[in-house]
N, C-alpha and C. Protein backbone atom coordinates (compact mmCIF):
# COMPACT_ATOMS: atom_id res chain seq x y z
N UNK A 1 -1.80 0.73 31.48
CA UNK A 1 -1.07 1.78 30.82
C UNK A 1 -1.92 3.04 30.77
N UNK A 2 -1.51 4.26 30.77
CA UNK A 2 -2.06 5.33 30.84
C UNK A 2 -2.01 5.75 29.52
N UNK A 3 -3.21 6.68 29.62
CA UNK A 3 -3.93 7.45 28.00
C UNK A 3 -2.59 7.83 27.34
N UNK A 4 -1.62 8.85 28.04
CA UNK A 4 -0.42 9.38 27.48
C UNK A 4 0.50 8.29 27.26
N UNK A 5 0.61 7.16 27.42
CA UNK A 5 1.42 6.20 27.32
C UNK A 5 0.91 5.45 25.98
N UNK A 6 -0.23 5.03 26.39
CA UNK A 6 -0.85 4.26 24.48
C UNK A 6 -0.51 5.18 23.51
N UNK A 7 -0.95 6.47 23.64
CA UNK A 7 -1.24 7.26 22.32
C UNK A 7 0.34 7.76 22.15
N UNK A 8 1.69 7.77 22.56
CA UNK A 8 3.06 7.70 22.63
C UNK A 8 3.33 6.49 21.93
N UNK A 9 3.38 5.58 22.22
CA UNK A 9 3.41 4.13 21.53
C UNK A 9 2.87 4.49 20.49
N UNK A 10 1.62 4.57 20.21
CA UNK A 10 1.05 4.04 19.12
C UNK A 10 1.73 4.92 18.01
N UNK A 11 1.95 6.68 17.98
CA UNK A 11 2.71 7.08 17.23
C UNK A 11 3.71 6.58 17.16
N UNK A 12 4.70 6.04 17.78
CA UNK A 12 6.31 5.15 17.69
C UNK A 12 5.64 4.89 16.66
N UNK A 13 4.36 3.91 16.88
CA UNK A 13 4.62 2.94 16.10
C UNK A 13 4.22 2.97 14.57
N UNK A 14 3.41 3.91 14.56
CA UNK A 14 2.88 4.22 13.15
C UNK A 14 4.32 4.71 12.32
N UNK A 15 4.90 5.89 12.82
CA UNK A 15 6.37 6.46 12.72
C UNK A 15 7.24 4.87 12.16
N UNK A 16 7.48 3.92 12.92
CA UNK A 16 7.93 3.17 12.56
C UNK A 16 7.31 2.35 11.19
N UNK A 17 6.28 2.21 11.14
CA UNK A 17 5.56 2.23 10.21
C UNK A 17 5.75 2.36 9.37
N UNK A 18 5.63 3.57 9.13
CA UNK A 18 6.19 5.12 8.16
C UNK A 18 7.75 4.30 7.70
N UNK A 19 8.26 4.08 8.43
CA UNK A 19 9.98 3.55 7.72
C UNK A 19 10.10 2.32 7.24
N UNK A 20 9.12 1.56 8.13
CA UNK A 20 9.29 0.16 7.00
C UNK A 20 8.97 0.48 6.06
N UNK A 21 7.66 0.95 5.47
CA UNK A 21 7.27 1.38 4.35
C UNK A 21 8.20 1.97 3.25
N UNK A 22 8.63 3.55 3.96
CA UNK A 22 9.69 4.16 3.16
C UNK A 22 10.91 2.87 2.73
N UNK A 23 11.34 1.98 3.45
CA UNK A 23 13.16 1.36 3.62
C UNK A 23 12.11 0.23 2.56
N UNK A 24 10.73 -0.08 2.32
CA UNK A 24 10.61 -1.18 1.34
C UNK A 24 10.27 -0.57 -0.03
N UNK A 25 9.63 1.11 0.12
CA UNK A 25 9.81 1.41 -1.15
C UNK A 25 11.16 1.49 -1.83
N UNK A 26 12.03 2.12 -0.99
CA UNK A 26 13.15 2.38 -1.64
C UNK A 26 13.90 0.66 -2.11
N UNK A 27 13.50 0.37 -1.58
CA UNK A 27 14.62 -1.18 -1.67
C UNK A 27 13.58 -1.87 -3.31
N UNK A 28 12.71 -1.29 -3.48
CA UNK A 28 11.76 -1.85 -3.99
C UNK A 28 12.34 -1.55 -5.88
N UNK A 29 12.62 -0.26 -5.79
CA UNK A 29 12.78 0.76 -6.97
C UNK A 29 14.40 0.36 -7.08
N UNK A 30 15.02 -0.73 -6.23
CA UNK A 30 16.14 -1.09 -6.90
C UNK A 30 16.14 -2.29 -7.90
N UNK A 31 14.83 -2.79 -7.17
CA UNK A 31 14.41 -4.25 -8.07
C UNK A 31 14.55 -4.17 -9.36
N UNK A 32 15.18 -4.70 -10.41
CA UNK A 32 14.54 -4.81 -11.86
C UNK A 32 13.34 -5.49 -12.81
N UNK A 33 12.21 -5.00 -11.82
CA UNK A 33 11.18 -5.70 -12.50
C UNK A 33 10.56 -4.95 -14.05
N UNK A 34 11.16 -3.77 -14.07
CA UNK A 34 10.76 -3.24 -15.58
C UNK A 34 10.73 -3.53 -16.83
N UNK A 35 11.91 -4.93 -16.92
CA UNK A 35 11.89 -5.68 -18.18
C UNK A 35 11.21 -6.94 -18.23
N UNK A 36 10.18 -7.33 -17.48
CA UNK A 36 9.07 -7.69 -17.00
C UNK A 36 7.63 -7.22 -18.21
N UNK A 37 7.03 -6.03 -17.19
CA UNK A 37 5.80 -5.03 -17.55
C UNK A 37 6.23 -3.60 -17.37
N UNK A 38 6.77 -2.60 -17.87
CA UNK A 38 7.49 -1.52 -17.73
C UNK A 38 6.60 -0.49 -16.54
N UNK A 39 7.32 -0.15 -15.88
CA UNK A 39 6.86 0.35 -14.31
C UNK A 39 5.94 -0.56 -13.28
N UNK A 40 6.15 -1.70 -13.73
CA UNK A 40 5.55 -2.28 -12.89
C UNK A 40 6.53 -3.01 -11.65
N UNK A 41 5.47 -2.69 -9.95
CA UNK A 41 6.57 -3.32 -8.85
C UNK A 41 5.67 -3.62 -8.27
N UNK A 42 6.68 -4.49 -7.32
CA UNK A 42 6.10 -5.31 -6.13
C UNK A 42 4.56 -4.96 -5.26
N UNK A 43 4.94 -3.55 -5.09
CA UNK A 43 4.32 -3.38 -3.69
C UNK A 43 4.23 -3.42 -2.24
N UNK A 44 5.37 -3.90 -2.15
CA UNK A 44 6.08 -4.05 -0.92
C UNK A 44 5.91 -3.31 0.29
N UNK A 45 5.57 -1.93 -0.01
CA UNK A 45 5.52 -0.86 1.00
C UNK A 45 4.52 -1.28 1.38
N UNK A 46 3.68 -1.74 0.60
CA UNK A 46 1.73 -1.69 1.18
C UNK A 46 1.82 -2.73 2.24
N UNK A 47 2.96 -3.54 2.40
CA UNK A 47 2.93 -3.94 3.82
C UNK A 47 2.69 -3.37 5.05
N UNK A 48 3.24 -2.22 5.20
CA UNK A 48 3.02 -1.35 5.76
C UNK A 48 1.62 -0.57 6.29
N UNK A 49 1.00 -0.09 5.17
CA UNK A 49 -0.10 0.34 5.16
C UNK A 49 -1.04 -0.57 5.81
N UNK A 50 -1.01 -1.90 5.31
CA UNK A 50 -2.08 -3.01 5.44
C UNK A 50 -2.33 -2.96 7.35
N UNK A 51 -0.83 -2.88 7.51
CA UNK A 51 -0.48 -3.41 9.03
C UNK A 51 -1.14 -2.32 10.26
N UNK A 52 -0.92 -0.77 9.14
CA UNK A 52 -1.51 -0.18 10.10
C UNK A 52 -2.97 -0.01 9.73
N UNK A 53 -3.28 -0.33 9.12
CA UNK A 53 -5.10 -0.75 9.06
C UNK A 53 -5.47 -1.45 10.05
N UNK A 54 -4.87 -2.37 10.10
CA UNK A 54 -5.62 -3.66 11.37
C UNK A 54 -5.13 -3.20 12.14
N UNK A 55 -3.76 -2.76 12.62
CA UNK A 55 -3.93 -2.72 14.07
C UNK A 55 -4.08 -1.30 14.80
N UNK A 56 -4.44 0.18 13.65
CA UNK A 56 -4.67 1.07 13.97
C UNK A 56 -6.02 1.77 13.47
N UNK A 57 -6.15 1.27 12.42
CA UNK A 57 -7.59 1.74 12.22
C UNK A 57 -7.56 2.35 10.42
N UNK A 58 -8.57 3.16 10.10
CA UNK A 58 -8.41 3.84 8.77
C UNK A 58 -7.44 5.07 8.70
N UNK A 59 -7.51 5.60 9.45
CA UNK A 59 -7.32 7.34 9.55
C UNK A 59 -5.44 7.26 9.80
N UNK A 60 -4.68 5.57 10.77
CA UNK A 60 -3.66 5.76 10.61
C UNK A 60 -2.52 4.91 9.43
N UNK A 61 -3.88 4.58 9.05
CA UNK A 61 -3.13 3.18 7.66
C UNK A 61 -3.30 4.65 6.71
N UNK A 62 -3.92 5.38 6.78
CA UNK A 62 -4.16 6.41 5.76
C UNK A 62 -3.00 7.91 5.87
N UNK A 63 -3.18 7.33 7.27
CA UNK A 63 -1.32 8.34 7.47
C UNK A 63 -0.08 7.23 7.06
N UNK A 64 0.01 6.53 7.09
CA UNK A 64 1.30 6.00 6.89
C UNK A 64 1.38 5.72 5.37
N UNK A 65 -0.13 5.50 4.41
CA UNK A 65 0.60 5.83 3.00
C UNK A 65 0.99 7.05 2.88
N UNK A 66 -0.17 8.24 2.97
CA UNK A 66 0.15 9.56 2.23
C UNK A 66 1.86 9.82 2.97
N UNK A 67 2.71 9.90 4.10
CA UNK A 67 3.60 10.12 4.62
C UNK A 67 4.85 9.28 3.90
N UNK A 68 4.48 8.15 3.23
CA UNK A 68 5.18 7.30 2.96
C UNK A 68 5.43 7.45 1.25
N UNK A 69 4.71 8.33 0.37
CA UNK A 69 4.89 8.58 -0.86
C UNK A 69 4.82 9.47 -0.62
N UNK A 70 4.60 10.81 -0.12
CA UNK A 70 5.24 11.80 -0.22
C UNK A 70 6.67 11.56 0.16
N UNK A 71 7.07 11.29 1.50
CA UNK A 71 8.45 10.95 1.87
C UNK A 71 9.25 10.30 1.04
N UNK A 72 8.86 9.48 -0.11
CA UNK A 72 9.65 8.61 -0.55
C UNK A 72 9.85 8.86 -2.33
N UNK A 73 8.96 9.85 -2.43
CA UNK A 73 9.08 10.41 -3.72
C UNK A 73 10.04 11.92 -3.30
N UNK A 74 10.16 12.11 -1.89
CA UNK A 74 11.01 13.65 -1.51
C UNK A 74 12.60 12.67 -1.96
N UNK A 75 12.43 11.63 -1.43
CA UNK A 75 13.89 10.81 -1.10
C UNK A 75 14.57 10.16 -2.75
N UNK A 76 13.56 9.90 -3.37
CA UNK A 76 13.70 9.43 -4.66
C UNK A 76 13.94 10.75 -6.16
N UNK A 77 13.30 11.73 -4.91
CA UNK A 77 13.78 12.63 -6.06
C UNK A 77 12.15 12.37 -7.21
N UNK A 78 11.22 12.01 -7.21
CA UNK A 78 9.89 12.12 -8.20
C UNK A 78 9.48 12.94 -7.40
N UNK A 79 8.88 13.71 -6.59
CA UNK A 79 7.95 14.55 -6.01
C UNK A 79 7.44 15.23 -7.39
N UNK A 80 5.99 15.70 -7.11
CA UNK A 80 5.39 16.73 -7.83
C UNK A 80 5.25 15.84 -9.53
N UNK A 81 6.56 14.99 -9.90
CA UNK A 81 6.48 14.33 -11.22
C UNK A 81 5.23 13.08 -11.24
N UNK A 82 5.08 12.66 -13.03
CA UNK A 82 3.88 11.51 -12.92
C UNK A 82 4.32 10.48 -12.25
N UNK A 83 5.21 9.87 -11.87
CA UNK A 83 5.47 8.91 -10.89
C UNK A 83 4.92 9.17 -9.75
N UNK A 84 4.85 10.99 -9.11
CA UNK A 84 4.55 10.44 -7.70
C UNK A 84 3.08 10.77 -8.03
N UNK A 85 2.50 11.61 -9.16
CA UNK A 85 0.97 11.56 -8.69
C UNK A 85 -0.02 10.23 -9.86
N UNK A 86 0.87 9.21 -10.03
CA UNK A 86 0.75 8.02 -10.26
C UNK A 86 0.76 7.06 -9.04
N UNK A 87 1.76 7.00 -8.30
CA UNK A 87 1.70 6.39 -7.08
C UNK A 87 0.72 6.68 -6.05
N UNK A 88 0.46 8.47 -5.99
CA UNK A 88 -0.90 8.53 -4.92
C UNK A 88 -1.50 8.70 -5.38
N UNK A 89 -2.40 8.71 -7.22
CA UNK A 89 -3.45 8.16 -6.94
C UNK A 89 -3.80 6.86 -7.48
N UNK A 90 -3.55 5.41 -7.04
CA UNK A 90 -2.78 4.06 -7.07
C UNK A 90 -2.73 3.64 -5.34
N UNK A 91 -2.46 4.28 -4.71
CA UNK A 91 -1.89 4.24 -3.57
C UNK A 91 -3.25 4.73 -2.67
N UNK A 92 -4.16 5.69 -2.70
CA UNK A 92 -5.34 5.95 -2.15
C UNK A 92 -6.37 5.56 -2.78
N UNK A 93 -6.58 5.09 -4.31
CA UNK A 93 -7.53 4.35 -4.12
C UNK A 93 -7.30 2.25 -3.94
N UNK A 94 -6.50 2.09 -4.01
CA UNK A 94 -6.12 1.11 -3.69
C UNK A 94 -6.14 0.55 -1.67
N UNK A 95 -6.26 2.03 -1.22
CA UNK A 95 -6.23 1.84 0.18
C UNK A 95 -7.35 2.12 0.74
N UNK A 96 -8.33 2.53 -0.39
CA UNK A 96 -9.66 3.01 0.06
C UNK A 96 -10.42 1.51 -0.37
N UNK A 97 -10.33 0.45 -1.23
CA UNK A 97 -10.64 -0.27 -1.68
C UNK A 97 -10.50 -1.43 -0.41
N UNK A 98 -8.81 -1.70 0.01
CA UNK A 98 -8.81 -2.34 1.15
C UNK A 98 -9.63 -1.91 2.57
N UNK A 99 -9.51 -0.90 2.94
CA UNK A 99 -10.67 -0.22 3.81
C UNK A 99 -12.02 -1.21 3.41
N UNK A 100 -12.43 -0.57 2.58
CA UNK A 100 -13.89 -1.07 2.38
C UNK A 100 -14.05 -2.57 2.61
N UNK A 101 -12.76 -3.04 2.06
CA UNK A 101 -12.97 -4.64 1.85
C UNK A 101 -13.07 -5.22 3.15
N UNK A 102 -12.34 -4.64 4.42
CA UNK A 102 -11.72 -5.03 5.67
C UNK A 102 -13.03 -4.46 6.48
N UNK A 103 -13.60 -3.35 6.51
CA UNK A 103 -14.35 -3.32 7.16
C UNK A 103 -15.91 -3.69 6.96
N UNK A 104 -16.01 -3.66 5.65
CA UNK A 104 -17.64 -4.23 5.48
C UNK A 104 -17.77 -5.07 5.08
N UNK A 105 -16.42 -6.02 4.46
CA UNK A 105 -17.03 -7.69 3.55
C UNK A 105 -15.80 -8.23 4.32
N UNK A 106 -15.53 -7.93 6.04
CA UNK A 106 -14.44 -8.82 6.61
C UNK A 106 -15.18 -10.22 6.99
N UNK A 107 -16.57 -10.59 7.01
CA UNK A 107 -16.73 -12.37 6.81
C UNK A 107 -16.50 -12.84 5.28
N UNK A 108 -16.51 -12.04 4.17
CA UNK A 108 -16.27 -12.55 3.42
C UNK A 108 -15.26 -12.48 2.27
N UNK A 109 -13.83 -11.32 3.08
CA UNK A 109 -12.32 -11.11 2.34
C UNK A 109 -11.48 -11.28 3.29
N UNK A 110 -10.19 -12.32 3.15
CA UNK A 110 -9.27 -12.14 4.21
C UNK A 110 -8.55 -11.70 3.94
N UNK A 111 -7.49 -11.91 4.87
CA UNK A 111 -6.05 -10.43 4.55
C UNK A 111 -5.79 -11.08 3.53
N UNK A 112 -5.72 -12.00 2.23
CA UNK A 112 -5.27 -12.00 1.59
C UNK A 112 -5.87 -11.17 0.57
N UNK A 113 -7.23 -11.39 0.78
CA UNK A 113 -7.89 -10.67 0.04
C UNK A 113 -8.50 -9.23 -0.09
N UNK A 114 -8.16 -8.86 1.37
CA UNK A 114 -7.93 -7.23 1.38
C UNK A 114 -7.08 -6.62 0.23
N UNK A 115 -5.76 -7.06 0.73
CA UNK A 115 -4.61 -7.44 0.10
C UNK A 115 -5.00 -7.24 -1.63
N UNK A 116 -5.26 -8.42 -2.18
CA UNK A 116 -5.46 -8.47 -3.54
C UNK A 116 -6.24 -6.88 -4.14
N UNK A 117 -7.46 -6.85 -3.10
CA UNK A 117 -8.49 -6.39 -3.82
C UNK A 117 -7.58 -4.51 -3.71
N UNK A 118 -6.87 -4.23 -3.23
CA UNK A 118 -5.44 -2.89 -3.22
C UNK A 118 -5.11 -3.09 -3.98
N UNK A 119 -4.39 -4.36 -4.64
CA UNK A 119 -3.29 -4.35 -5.57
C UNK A 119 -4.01 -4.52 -6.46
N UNK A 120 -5.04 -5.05 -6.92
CA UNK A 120 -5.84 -4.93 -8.42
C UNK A 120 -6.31 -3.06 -8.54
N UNK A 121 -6.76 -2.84 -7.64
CA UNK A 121 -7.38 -1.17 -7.14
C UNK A 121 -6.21 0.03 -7.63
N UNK A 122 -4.64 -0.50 -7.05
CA UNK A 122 -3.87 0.25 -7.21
C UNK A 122 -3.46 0.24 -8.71
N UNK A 123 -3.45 -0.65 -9.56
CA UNK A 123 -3.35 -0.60 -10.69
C UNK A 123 -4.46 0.11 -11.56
N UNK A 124 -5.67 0.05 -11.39
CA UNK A 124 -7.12 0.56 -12.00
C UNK A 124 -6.70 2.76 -11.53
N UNK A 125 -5.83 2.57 -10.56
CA UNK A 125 -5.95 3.57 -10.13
C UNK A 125 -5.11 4.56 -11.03
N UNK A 126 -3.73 3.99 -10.95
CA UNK A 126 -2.39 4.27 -11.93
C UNK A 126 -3.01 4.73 -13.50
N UNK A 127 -3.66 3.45 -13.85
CA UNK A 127 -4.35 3.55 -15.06
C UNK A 127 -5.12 4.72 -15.53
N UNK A 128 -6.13 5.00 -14.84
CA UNK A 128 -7.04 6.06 -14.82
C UNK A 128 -5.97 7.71 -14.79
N UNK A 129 -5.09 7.66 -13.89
CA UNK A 129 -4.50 9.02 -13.66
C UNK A 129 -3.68 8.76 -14.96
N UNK A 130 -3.33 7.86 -15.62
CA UNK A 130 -2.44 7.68 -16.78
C UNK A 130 -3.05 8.42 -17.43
N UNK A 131 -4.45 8.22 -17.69
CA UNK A 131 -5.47 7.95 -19.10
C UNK A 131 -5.16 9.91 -18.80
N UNK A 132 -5.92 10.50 -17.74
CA UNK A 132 -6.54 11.63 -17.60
C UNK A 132 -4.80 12.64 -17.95
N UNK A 133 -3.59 12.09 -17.97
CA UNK A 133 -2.72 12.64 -17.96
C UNK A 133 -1.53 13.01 -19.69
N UNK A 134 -2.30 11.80 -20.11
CA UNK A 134 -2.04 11.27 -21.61
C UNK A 134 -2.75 11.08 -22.80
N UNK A 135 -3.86 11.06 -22.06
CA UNK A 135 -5.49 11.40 -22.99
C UNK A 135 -5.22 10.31 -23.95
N UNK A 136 -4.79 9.02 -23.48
CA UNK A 136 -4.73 8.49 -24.74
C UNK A 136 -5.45 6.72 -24.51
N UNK A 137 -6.33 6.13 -25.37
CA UNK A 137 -7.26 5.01 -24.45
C UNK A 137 -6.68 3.67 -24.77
N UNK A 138 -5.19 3.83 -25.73
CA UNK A 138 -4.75 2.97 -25.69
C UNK A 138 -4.10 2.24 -24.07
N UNK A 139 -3.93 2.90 -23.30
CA UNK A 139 -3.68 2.79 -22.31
C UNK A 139 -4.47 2.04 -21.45
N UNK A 140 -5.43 1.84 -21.93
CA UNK A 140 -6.27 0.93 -21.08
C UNK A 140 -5.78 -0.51 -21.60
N UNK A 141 -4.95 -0.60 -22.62
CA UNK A 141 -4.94 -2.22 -22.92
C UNK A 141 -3.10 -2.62 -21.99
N UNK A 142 -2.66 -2.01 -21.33
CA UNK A 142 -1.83 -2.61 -20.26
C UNK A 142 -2.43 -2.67 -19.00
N UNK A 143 -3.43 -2.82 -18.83
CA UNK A 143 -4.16 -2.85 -17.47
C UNK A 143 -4.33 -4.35 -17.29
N UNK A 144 -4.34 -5.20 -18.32
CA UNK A 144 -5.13 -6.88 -17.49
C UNK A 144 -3.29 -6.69 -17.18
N UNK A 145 -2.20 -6.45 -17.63
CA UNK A 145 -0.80 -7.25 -17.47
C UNK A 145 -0.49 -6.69 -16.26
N UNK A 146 -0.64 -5.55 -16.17
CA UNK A 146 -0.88 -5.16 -14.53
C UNK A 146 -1.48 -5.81 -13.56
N UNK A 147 -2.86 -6.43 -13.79
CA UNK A 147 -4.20 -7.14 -12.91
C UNK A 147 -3.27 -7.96 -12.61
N UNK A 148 -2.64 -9.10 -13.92
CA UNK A 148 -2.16 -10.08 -14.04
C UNK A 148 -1.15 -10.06 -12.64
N UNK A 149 0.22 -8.93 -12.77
CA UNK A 149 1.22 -8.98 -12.18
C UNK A 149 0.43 -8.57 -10.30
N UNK A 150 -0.33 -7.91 -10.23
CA UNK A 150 -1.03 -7.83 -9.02
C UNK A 150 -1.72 -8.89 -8.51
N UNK A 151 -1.58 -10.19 -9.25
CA UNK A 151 -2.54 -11.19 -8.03
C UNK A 151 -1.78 -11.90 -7.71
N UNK A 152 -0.04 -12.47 -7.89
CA UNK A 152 0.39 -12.91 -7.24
C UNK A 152 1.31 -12.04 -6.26
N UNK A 153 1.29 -10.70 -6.58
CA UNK A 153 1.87 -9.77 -5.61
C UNK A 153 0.73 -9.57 -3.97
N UNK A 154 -0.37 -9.32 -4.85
CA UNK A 154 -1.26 -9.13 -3.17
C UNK A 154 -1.37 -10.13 -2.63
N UNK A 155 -1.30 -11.33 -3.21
CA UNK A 155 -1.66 -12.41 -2.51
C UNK A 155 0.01 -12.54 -1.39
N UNK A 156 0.98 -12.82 -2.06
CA UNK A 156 2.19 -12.51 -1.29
C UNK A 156 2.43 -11.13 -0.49
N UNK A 157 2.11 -10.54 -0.43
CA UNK A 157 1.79 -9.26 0.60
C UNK A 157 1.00 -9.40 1.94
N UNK A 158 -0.60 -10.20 1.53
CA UNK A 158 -1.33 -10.79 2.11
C UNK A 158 -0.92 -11.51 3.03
N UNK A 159 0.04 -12.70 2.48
CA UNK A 159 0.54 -13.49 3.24
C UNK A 159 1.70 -12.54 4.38
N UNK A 160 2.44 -11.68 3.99
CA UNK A 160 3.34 -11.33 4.44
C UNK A 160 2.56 -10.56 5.67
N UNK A 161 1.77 -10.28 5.73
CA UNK A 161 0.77 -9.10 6.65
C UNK A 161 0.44 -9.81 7.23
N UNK A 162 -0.42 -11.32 7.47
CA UNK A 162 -0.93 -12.25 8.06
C UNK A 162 0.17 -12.88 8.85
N UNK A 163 1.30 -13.34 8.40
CA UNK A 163 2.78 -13.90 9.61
C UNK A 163 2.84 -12.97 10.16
N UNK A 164 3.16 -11.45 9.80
CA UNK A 164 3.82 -10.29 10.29
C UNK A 164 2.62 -10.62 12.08
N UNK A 165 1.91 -10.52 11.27
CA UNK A 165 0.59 -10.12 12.21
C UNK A 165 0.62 -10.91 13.69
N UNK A 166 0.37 -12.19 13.07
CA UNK A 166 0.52 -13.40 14.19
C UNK A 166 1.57 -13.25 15.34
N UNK A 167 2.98 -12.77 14.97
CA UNK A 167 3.97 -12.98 15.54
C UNK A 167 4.09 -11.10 16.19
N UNK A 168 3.13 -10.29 16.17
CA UNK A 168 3.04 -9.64 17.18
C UNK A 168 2.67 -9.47 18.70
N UNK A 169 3.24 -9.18 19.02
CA UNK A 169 2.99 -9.12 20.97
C UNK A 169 1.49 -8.60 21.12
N UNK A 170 0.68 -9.82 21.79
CA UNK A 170 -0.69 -9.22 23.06
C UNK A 170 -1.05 -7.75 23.04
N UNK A 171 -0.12 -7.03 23.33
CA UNK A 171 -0.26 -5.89 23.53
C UNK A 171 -0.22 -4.35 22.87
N UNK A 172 0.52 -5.07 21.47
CA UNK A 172 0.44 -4.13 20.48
C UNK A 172 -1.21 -4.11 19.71
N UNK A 173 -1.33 -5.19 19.75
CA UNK A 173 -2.57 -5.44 18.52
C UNK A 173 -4.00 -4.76 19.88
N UNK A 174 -3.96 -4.43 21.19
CA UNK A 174 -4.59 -3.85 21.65
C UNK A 174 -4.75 -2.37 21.74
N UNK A 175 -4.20 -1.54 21.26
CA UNK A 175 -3.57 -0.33 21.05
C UNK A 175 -4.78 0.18 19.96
């Protein structure tokens, strides 16, 4: 395949990317998990993200969140509100956390645990922009119910990224 041919693909595919992400946030914010832990969700999109980590690198797992909460807070109607600068910053350090985990402790975190160590990250993250937004430190005592609701979410994410993964074609995961 030629240079102009990979780097064509590989945007498809990030682009595509970009929509699973967006079509799982949105499907996500229909869920009723709020009478649960109040604003607390799945995570679903970070499927997305995870996927283009491994098979594209940092710089395009790092385009397909920021594209994917901006886009999806334009579509949801939060832009600019604390939801969306709750979600990105939740969402980048949670993806800076998987980064680290994937590339320097990959003998000793697997995708599940990339995985986890985002979704515990993305909550610590939420938290913090809470605190700095509300000035208030009670706020730190919904953070373990968060931790809590994040380890069987990353771990199921994890998993979901690891099948996803397997059952891709030779030739994508070379790209």
């Amino acid at each position: 395949m030629r240079f102009n041919q990979i780097r064509t693909r590989k945007v498809v595919i990030i682009a595509l990317l970009v929509g699973l992400g967006l079509v799982l946030h949105l499907v996500e914010n229909m869920l009723p998990l709020s009478f649960i832990i109040p604003g607390a969700k799945l995570g679903l999109a970070n499927i997305a993200n995870l996927l283009g980590l491994i098979l594209f690198g940092f710089i395009a797992g790092l385009q397909i969140l920021l594209l994917r909460i901006f886009l999806g807070s334009i579509l949801a109607g939060t832009f600019m509100t604390i939801n969306f600068y709750l979600s990105l910053s939740g969402g980048i350090l949670g993806y800076l956390i998987m980064s680290l985990f994937f590339y320097y402790f990959r003998n000793k975190f697997s995708i599940i645990g990339v995985s986890l160590g985002g979704a515990v990250f993305h909550n610590i993250g939420q938290i913090f922009t809470a605190y700095l937004i509300i000035s208030n430190d009670a706020i730190f005592y919904y953070l373990p119910y968060l931790v809590l609701l994040a380890l069987p979410t990353g771990v199921g994410i994890g998993l979901v990224v690891i099948f996803t993964y397997n059952y891709l074609p030779r030739e994508l995961k070379r790209i």
